[in-house]
N, C-alpha and C. Protein backbone atom coordinates (compact mmCIF):
# COMPACT_ATOMS: atom_id res chain seq x y z
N UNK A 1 121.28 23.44 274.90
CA UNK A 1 122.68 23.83 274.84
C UNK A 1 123.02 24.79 275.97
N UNK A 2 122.30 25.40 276.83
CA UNK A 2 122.03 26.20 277.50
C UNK A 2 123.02 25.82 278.80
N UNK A 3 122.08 24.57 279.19
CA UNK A 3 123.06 24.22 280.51
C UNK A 3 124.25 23.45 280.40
N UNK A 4 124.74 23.27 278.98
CA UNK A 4 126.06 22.49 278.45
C UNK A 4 126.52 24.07 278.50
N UNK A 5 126.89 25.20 277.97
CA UNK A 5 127.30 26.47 278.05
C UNK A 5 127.56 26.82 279.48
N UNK A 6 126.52 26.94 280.52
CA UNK A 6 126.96 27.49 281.55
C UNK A 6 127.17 26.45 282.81
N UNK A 7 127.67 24.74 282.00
CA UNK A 7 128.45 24.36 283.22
C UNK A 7 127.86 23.11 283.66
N UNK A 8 126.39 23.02 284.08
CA UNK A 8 125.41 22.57 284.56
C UNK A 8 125.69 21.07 284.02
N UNK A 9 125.99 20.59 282.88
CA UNK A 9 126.09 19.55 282.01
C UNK A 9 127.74 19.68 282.21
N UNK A 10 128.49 18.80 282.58
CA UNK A 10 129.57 18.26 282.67
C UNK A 10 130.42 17.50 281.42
N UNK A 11 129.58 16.76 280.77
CA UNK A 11 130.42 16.23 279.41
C UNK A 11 129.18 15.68 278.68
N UNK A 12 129.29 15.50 277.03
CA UNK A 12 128.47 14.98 276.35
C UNK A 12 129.61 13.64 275.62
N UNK A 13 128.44 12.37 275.43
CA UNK A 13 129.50 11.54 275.05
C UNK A 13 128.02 10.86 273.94
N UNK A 14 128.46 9.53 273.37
CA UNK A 14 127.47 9.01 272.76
C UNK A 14 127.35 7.63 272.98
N UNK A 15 126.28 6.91 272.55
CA UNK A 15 126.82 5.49 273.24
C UNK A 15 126.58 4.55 271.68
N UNK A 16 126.10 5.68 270.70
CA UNK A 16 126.04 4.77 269.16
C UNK A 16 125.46 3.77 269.94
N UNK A 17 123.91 3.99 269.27
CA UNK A 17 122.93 3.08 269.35
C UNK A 17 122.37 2.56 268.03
N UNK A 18 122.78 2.08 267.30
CA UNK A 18 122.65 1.98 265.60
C UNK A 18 120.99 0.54 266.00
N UNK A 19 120.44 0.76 265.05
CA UNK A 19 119.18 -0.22 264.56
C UNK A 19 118.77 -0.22 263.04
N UNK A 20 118.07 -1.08 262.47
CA UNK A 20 117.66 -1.05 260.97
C UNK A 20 116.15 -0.26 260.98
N UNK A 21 116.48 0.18 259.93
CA UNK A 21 115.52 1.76 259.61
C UNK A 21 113.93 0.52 260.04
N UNK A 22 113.58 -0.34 259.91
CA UNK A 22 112.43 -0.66 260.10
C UNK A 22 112.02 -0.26 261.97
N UNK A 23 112.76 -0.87 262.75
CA UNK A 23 112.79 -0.18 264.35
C UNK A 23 112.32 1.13 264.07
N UNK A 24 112.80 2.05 263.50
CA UNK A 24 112.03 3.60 263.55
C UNK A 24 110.95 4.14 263.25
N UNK A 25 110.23 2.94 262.65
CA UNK A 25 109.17 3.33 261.68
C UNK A 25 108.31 2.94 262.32
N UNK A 26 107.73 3.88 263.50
CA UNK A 26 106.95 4.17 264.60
C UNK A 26 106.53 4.75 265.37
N UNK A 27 105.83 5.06 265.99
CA UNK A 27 105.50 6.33 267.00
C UNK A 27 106.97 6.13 268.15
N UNK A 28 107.10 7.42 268.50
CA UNK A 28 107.77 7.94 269.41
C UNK A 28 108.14 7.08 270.71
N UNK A 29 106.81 6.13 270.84
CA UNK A 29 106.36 5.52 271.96
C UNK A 29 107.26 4.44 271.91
N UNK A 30 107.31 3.56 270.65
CA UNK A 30 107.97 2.35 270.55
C UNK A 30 108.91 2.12 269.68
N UNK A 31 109.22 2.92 269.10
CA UNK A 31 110.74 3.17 268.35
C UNK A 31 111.72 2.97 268.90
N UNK A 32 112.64 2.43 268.43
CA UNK A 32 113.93 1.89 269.00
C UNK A 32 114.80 3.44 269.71
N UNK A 33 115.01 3.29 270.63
CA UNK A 33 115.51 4.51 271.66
C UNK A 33 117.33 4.58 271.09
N UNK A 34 117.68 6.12 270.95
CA UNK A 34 118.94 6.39 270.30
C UNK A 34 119.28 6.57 269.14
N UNK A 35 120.15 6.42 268.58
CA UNK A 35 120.69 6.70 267.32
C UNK A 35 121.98 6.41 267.11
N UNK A 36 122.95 6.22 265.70
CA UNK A 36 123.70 5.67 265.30
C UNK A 36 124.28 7.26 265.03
N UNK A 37 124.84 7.82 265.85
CA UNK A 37 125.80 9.17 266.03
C UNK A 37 127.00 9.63 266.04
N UNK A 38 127.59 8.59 267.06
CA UNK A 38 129.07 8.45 266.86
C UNK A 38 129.88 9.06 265.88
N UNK A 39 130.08 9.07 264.80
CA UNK A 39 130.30 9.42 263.30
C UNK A 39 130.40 11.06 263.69
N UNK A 40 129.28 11.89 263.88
CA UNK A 40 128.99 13.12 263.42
C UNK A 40 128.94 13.76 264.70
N UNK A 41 128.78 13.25 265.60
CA UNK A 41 128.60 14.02 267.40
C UNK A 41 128.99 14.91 267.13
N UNK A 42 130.55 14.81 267.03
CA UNK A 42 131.71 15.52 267.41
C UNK A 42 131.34 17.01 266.31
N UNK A 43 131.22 16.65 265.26
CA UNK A 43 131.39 17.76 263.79
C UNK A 43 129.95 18.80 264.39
N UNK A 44 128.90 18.16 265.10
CA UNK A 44 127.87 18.55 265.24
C UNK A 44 127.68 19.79 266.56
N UNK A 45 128.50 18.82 267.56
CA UNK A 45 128.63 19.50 268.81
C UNK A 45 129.76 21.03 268.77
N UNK A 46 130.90 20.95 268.29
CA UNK A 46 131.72 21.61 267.91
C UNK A 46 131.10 22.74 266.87
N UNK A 47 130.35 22.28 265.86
CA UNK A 47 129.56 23.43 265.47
C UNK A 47 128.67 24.22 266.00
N UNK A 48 128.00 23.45 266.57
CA UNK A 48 126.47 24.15 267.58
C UNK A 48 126.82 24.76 268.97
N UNK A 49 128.09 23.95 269.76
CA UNK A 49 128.66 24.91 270.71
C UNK A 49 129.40 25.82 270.60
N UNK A 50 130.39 25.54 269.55
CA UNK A 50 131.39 26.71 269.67
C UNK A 50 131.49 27.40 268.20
N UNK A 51 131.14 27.14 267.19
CA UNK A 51 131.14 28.26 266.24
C UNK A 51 129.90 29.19 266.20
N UNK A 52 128.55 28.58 266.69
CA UNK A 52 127.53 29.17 266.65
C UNK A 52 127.41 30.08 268.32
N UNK A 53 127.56 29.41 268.72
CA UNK A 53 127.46 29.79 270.88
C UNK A 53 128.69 30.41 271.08
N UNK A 54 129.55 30.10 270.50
CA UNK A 54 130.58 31.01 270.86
C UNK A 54 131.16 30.22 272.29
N UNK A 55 130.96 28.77 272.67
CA UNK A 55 131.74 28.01 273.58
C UNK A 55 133.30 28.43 273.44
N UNK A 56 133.93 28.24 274.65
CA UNK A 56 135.51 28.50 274.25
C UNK A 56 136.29 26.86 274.18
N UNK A 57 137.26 26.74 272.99
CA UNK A 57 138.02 25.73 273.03
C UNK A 57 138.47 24.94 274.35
N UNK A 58 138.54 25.64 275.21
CA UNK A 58 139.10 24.77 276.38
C UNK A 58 137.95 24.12 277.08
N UNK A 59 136.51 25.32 276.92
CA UNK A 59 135.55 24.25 277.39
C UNK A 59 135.03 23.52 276.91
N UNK A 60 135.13 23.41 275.41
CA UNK A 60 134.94 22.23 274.86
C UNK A 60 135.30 21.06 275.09
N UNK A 61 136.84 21.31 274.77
CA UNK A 61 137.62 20.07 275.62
C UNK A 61 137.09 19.21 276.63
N UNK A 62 137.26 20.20 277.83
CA UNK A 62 136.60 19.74 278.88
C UNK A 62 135.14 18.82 278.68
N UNK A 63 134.36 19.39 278.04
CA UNK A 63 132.88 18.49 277.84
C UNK A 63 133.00 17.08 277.25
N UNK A 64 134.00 16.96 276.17
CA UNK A 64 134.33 15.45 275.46
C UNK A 64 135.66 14.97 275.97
N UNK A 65 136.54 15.73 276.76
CA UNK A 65 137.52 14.75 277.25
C UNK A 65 138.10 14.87 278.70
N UNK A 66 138.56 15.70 278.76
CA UNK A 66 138.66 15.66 280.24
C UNK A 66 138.08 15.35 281.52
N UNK A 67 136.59 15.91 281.27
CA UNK A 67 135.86 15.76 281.93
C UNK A 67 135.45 14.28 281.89
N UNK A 68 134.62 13.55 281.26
CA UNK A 68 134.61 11.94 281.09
C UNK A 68 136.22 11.15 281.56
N UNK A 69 137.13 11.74 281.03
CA UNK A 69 138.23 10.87 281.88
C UNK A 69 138.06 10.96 283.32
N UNK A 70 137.86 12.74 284.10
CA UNK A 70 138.26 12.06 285.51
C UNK A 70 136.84 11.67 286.12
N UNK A 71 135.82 11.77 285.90
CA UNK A 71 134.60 10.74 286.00
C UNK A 71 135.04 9.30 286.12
N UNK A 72 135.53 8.95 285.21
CA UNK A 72 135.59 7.41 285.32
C UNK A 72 136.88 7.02 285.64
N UNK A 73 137.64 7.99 285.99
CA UNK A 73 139.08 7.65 286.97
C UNK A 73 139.91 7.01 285.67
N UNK A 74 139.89 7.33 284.69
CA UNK A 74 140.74 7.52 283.25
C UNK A 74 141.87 7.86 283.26
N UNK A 75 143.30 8.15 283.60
CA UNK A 75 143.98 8.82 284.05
C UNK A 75 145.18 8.94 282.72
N UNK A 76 145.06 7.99 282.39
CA UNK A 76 145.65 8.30 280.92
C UNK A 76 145.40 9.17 279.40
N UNK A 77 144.17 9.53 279.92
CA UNK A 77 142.91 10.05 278.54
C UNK A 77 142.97 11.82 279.09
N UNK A 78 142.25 12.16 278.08
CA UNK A 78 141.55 13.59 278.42
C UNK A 78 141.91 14.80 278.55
N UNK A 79 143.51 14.44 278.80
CA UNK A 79 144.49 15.76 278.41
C UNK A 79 145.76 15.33 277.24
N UNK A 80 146.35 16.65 277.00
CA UNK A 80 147.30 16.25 276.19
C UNK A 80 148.56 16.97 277.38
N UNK A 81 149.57 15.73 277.49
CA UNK A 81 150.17 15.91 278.84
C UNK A 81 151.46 14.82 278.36
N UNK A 82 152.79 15.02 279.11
CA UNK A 82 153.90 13.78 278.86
C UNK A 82 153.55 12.85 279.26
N UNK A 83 153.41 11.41 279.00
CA UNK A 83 153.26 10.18 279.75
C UNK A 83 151.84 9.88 279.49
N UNK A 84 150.70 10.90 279.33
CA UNK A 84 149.34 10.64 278.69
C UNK A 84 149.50 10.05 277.50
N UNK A 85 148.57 9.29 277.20
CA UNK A 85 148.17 8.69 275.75
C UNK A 85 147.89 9.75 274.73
N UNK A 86 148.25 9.67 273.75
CA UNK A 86 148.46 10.26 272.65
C UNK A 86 147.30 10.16 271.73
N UNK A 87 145.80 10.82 272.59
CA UNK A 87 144.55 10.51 272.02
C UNK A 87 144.23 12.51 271.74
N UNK A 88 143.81 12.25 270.26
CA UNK A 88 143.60 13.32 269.62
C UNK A 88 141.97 13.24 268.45
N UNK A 89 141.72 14.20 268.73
CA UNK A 89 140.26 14.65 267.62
C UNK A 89 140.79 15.76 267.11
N UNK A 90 141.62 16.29 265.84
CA UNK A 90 141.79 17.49 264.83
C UNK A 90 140.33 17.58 264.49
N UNK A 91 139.88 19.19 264.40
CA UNK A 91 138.53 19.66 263.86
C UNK A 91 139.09 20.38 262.76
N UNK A 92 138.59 20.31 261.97
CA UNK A 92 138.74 21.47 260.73
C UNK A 92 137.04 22.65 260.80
N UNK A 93 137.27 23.73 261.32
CA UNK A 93 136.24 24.70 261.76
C UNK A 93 136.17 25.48 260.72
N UNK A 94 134.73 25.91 260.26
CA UNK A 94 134.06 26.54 259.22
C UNK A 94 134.32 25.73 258.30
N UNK A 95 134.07 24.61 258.08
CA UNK A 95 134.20 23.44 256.85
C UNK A 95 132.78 22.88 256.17
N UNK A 96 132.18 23.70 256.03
CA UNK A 96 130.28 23.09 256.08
C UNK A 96 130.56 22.17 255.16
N UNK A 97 129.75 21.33 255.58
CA UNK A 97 129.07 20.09 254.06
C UNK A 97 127.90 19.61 254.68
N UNK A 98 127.19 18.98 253.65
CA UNK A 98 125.86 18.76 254.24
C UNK A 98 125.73 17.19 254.32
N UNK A 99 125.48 16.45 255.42
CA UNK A 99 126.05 15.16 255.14
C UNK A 99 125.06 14.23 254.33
N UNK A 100 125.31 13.45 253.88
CA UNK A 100 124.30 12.38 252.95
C UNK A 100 124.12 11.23 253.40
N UNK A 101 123.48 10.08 253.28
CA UNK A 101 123.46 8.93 253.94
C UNK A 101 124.91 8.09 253.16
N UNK A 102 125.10 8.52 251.93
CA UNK A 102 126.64 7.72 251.81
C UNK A 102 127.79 7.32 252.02
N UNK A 103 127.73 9.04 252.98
CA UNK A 103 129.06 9.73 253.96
C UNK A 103 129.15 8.55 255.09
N UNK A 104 128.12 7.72 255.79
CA UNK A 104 128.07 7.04 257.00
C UNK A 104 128.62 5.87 256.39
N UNK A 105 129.36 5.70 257.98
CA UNK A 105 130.40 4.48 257.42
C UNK A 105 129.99 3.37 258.14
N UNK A 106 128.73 3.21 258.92
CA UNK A 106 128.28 2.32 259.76
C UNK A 106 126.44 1.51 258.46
N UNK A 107 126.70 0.37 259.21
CA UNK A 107 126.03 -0.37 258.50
C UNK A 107 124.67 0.04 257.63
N UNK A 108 123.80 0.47 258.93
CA UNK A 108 122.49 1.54 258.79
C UNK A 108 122.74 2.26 258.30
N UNK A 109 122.14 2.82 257.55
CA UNK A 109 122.18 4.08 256.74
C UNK A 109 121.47 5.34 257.04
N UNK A 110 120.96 5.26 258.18
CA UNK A 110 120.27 6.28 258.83
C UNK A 110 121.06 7.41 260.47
N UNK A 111 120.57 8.42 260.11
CA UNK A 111 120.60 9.37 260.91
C UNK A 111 119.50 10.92 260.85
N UNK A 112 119.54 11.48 261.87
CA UNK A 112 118.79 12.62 262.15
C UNK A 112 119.54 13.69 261.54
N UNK A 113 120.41 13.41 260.94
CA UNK A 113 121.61 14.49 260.47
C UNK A 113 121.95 14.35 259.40
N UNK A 114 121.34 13.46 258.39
CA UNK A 114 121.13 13.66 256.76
C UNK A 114 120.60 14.99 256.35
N UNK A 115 121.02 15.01 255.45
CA UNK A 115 120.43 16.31 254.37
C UNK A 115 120.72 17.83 255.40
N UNK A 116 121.27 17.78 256.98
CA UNK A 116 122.06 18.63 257.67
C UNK A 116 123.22 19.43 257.10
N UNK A 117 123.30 20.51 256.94
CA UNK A 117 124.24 21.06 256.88
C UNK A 117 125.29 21.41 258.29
N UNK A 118 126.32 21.13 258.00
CA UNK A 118 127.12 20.33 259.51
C UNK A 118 128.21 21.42 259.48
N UNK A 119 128.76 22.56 260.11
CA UNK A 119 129.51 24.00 259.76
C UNK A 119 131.02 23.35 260.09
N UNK A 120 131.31 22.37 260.66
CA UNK A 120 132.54 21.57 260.65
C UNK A 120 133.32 20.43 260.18
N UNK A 121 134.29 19.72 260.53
CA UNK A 121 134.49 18.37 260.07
C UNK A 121 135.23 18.09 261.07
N UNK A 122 135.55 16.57 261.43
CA UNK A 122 136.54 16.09 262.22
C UNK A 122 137.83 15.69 260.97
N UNK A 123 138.95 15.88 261.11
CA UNK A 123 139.64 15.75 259.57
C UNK A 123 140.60 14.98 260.54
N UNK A 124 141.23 14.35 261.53
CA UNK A 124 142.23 13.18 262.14
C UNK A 124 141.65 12.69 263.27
N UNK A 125 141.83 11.57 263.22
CA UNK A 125 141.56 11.15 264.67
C UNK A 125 142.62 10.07 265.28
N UNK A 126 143.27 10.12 266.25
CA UNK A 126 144.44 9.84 266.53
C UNK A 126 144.77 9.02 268.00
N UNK A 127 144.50 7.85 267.98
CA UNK A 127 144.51 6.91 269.24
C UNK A 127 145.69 6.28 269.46
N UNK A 128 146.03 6.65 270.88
CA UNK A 128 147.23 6.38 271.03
C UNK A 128 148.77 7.10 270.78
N UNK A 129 148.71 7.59 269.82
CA UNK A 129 149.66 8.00 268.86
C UNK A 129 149.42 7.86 267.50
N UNK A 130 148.48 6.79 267.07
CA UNK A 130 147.91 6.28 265.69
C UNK A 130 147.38 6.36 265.25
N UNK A 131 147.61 7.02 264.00
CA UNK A 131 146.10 7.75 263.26
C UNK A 131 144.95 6.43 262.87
N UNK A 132 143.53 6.37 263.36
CA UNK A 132 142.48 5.76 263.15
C UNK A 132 141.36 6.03 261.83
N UNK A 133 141.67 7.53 262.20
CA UNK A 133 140.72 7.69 260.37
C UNK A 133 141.26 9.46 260.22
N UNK A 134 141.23 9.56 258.71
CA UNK A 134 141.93 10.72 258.81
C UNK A 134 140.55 10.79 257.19
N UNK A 135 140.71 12.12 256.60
CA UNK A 135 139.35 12.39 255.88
C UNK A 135 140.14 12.14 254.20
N UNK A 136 141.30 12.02 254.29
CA UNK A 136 141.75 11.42 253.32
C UNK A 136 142.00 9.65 253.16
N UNK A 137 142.07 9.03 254.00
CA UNK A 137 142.18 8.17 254.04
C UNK A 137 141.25 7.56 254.26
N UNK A 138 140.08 7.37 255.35
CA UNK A 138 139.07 6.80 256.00
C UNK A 138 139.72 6.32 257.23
N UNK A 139 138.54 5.36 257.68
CA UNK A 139 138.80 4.65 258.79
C UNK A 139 139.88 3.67 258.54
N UNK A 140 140.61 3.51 259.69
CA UNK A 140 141.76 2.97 259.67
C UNK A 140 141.44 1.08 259.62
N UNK A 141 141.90 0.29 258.79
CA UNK A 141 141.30 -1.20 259.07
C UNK A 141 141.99 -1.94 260.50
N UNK A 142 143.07 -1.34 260.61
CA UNK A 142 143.33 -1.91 262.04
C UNK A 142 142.96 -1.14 263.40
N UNK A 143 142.33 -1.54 263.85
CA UNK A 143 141.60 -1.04 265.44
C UNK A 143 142.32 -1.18 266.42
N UNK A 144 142.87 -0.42 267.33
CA UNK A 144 143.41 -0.48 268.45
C UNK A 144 142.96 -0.46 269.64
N UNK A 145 141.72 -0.67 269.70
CA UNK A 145 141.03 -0.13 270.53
C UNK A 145 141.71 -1.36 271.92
N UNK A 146 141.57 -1.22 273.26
CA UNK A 146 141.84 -2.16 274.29
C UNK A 146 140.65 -2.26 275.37
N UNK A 147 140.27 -2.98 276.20
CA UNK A 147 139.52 -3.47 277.11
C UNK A 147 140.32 -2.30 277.97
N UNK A 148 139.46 -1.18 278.87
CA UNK A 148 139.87 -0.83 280.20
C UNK A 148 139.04 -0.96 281.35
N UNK A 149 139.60 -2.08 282.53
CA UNK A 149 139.10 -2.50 283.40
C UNK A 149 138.72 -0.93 284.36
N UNK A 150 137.60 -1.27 285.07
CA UNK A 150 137.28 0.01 286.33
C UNK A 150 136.65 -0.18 287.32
């Protein structure tokens, strides 16, 4: 977390690498590489950088959005700005729960972050303008997601 704090590390993203718990059940050597993360990054990173490290909100930002937009010449993403896309992550901070394998909404039922106590939550998530999963509702069944050419 060290060189994500002072700079050195530019953005953290995930690429959700999901596999069936049998792939893991192996040495280090030949275990299926990654993890099915996506889900919790965010609740995880936001806790461990900035409620525990004391990261500041804006550099957070910067590590999951801004920064990855102008990397990949994104120009619509990464800030909240007029004429930008209307892409939002609400955190709800100091929210602990400890997550369970039931909480995961992806097929596998596995993660490194079961039985974790997690000091945040992501409580909206908001693409486009459109809420996608909110913690009352769940995931949204219609996906908006679009192809962006680069």
């Amino acid at each position: 977390m060290g060189d994500v704090q002072a700079g050195h590390i530019r953005f953290v993203t995930s690429d959700h690498s999901p596999c069936t718990p049998d792939l893991k059940e192996t040495d280090a050597m030949n275990a299926w590489g990654g993890i099915s993360g996506l889900q919790n990054d965010v609740d995880v990173l936001f806790d461990e950088a900035v409620q525990k490290r004391g990261m500041s909100y804006k550099h957070f930002a910067q590590i999951i959005a801004s920064n990855p937009a102008d990397l990949y010449n994104l120009d619509q993403k990464g800030r909240i700005s007029i004429g930008k896309d209307a892409d939002f992550v609400l955190i709800q901070p100091q929210s602990p729960y400890t997550l369970e394998a039931e909480d995961l909404e992806y097929r596998n039922k596995i993660s490194p972050y079961i039985g974790r106590e997690i000091g945040a939550q992501v409580y909206q998530t908001i693409l486009r303008g459109q809420t996608i999963y909110s913690q009352d509702a769940g995931v949204s069944s219609e996906f908006t997601g679009k192809f962006v050419k680069k």
